[in-house]
Protein backbone atom coordinates (compact mmCIF):
# COMPACT_ATOMS: atom_id res chain seq x y z
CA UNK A 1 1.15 14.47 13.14
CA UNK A 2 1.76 15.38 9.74
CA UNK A 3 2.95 19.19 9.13
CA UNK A 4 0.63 21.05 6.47
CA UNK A 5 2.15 23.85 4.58
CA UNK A 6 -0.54 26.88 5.24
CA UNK A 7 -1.75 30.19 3.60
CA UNK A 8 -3.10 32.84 5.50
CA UNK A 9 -4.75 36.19 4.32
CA UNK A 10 -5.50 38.54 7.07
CA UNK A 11 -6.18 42.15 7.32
CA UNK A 12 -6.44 41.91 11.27
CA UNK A 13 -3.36 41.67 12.99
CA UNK A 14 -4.95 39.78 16.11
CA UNK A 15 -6.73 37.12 14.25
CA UNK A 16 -3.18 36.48 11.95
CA UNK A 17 -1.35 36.46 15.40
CA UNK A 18 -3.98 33.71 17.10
CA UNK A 19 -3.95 31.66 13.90
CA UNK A 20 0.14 31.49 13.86
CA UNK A 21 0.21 30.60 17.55
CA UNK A 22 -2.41 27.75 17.22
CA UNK A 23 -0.58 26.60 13.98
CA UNK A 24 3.01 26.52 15.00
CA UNK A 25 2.80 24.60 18.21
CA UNK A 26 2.43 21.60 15.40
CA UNK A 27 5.42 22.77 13.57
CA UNK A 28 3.23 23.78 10.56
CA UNK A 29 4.28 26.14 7.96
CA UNK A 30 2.50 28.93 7.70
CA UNK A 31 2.94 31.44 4.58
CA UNK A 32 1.30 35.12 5.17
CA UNK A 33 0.17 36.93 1.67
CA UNK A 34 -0.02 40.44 2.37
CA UNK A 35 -2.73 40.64 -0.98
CA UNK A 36 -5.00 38.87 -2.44
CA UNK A 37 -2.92 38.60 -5.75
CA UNK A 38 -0.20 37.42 -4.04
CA UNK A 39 -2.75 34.41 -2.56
CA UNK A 40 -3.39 33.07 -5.92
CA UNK A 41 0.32 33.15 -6.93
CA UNK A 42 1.42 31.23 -3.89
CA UNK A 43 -1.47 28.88 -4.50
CA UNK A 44 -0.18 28.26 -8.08
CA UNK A 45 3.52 27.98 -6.90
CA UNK A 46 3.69 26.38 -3.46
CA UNK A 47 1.91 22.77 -2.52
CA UNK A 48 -0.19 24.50 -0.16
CA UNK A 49 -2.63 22.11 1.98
CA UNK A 50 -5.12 24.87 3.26
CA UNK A 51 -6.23 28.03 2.43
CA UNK A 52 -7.41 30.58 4.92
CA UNK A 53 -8.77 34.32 4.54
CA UNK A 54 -10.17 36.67 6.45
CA UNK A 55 -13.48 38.03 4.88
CA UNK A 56 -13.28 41.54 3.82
CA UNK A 57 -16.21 42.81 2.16
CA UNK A 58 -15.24 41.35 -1.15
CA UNK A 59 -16.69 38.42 -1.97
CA UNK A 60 -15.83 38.24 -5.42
CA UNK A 61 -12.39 38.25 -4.43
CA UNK A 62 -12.88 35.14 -2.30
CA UNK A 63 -14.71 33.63 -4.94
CA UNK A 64 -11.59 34.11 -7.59
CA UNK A 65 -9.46 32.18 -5.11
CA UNK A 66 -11.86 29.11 -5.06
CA UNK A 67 -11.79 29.89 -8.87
CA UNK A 68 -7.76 29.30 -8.85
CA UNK A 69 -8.13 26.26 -6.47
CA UNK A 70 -10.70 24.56 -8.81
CA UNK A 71 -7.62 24.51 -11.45
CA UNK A 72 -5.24 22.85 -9.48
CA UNK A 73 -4.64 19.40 -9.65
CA UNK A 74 -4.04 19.29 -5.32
CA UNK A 75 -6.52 20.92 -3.92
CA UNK A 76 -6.04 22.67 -0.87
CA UNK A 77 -9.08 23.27 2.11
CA UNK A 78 -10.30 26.90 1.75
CA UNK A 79 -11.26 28.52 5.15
CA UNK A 80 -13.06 31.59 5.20
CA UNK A 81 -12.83 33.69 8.35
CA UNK A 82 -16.23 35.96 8.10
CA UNK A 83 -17.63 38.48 10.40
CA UNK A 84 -21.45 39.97 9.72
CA UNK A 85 -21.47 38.15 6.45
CA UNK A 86 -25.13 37.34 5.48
CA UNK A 87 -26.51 33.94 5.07
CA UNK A 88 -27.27 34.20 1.12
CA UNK A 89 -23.81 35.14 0.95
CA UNK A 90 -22.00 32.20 3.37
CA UNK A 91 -24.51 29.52 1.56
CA UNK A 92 -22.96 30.95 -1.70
CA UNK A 93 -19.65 31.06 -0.99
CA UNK A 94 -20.15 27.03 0.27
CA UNK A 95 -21.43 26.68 -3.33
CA UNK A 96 -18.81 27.71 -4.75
CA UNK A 97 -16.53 24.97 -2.91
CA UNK A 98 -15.29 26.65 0.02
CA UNK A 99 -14.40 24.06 2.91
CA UNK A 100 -15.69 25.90 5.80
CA UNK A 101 -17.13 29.17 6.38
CA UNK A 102 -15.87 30.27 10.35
CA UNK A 103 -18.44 32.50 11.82
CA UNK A 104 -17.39 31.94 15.41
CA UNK A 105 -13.86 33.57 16.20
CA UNK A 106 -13.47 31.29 18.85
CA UNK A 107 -12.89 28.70 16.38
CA UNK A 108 -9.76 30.18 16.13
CA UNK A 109 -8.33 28.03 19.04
CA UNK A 110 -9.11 25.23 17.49
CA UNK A 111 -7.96 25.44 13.78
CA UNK A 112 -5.11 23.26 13.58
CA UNK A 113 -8.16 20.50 14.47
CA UNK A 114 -10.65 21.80 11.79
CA UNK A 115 -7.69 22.02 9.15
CA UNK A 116 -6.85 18.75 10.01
CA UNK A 117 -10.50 17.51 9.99
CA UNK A 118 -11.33 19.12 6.68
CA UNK A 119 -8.20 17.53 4.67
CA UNK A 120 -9.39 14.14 5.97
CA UNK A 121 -12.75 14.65 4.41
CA UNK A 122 -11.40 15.98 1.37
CA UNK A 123 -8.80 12.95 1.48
CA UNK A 124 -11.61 10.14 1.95
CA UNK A 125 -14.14 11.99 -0.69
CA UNK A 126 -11.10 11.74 -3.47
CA UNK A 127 -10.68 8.40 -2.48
CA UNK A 128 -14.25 7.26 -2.89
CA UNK A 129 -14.33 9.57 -6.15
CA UNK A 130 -11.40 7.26 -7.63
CA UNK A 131 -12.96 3.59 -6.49
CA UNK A 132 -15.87 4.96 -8.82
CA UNK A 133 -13.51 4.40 -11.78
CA UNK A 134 -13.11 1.21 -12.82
CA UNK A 135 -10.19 1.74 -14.28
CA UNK A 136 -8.25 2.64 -11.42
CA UNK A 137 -9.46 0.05 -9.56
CA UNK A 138 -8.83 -2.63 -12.03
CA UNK A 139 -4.91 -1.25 -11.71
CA UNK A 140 -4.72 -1.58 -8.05
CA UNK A 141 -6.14 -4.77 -8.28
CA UNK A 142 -3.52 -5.83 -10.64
CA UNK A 143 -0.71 -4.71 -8.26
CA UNK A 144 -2.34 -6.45 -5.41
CA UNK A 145 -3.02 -10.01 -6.53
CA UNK A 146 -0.41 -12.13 -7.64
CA UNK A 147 -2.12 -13.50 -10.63
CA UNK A 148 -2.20 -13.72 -14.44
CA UNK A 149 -5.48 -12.22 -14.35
CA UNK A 150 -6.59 -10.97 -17.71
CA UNK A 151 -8.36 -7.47 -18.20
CA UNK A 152 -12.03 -8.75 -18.60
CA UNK A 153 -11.49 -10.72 -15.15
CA UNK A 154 -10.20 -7.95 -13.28
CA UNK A 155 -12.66 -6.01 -14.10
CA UNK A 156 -15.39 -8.60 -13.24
CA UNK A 157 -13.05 -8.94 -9.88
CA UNK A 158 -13.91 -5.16 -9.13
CA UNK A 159 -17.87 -5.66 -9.90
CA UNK A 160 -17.64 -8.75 -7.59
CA UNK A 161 -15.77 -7.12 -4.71
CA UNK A 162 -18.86 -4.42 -4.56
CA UNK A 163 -21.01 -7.64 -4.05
CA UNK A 164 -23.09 -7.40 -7.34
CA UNK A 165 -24.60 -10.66 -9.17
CA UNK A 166 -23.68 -11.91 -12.91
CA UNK A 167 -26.38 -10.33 -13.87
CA UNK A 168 -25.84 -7.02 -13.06
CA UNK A 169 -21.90 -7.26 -13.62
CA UNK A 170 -22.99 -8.49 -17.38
CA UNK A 171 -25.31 -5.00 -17.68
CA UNK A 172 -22.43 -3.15 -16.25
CA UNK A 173 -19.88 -4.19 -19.00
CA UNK A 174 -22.48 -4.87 -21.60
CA UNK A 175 -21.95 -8.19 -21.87
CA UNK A 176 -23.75 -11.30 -21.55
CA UNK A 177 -24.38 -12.94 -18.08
CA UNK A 178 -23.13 -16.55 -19.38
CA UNK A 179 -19.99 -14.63 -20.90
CA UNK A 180 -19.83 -13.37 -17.17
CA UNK A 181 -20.21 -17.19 -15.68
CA UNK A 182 -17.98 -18.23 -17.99
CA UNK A 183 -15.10 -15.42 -16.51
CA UNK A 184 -16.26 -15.89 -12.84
CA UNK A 185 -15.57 -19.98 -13.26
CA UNK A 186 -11.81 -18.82 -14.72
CA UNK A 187 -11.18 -16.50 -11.37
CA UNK A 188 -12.07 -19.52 -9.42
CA UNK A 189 -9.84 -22.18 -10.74
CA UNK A 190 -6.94 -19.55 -10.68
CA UNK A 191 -7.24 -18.50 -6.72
CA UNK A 192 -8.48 -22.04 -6.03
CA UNK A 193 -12.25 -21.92 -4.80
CA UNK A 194 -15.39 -23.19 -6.04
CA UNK A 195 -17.87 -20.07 -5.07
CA UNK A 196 -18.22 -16.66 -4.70
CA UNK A 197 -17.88 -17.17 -0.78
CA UNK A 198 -14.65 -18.47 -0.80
CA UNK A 199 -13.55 -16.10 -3.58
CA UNK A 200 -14.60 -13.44 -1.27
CA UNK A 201 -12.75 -15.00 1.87
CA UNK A 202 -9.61 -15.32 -0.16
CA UNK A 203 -9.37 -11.40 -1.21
CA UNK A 204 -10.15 -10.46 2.31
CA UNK A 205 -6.90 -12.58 3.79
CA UNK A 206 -4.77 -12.27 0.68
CA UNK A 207 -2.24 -9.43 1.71
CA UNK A 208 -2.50 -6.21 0.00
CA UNK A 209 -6.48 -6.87 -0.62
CA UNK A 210 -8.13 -6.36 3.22
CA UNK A 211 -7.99 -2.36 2.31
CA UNK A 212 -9.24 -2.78 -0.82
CA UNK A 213 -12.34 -4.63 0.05
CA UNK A 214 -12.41 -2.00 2.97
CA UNK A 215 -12.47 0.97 0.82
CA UNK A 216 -15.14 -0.79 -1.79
CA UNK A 217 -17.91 -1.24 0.83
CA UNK A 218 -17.56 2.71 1.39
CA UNK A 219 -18.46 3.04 -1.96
């Protein structure tokens, strides 16, 4: 299991002593901030992987942590640990980007499980935010197929591999559908197929290219 590096923020001594039990037995490292100042310089100067504070009474001041995470380039999960905190204010506080808002203390027992839960999420949602780009796709097809593939193809490759038609590739790089034809019929001679099928086929048993087909059809 893969250690996180975690923040904690609380003002009750029973709930910081449950969440440092249920975190260590992993080996996790867990950081205590005895302010709320001394949160948002940690989360500027540590690679911290989750986030958690107890609620108390200011919600502003949770709300200027989210602010902080927003700005960093690795985002850590942001737990909130509430008690009697209205709905208008939970449902705003999950606007603002929190991960999860723990009303239940007996969740507790169980955090090492919802920290790791929540960093999956946030890892498969950045992934799926990135195969959105074409760019970055068009690179890690590049490093995955062993081919002089120009620019124009690969990027007809990664229209392809999300199962859209010539025509809709040629509206998506506004160009014409017989200019796409033209590039599809250059991708075949160079992995050696004569249709989309066993184009398709090929990427899926090359090596390197099963996840990315995996990863497009989440897309």
């Amino acid at each position: 299991m893969k250690i996180e590096k975690i923040l904690i923020h609380c003002l009750n001594s029973s709930i910081a002593d449950i969440l440092e039990r249920n975190l260590d037995r992993n080996g996790n490292i867990v950081i205590k901030a005895e302010t709320i100042d001394e949160v948002k310089r940690l989360l500027v100067k540590e690679q911290i992987d989750a986030v958690i504070i107890e609620y108390n009474g200011k919600k502003d001041e949770f709300l200027d942590i989210l602010a902080v995470i927003e700005e960093l380039s690795e985002k850590p999960v942001s737990i909130l640990i509430e008690k009697g905190m209205d709905r208008e204010n939970v449902l705003d506080i999950m606007k603002h980007g929190s991960s999860y808002v723990m009303e239940n203390l007996m969740e507790l027992h169980s955090i090492d499980r919802i920290i790791g839960s929540l960093i999956e999420d946030r890892d498969r949602n950045s992934r799926r935010s990135d195969l959105k780009d074409p760019a970055v796709i068009v690179e890690r097809l590049k490093d995955s197929i062993d081919l002089k593939l120009s620019r124009r193809e690969l990027e007809i490759l990664f229209h392809f591999i999300q199962g859209k038609r010539n025509r809709e590739i040629s509206k998506e790089l506004g160009i014409s559908e017989k200019t796409v034809k033209n590039h599809m019929w250059k991708i075949y001679r160079k992995f050696g197929v004569d249709n989309r099928t066993q184009l398709f086929n090929v990427l899926i048993k090359r090596c390197g290219c099963m996840n990315l087909v995996n990863e497009f059809s989440l897309v």
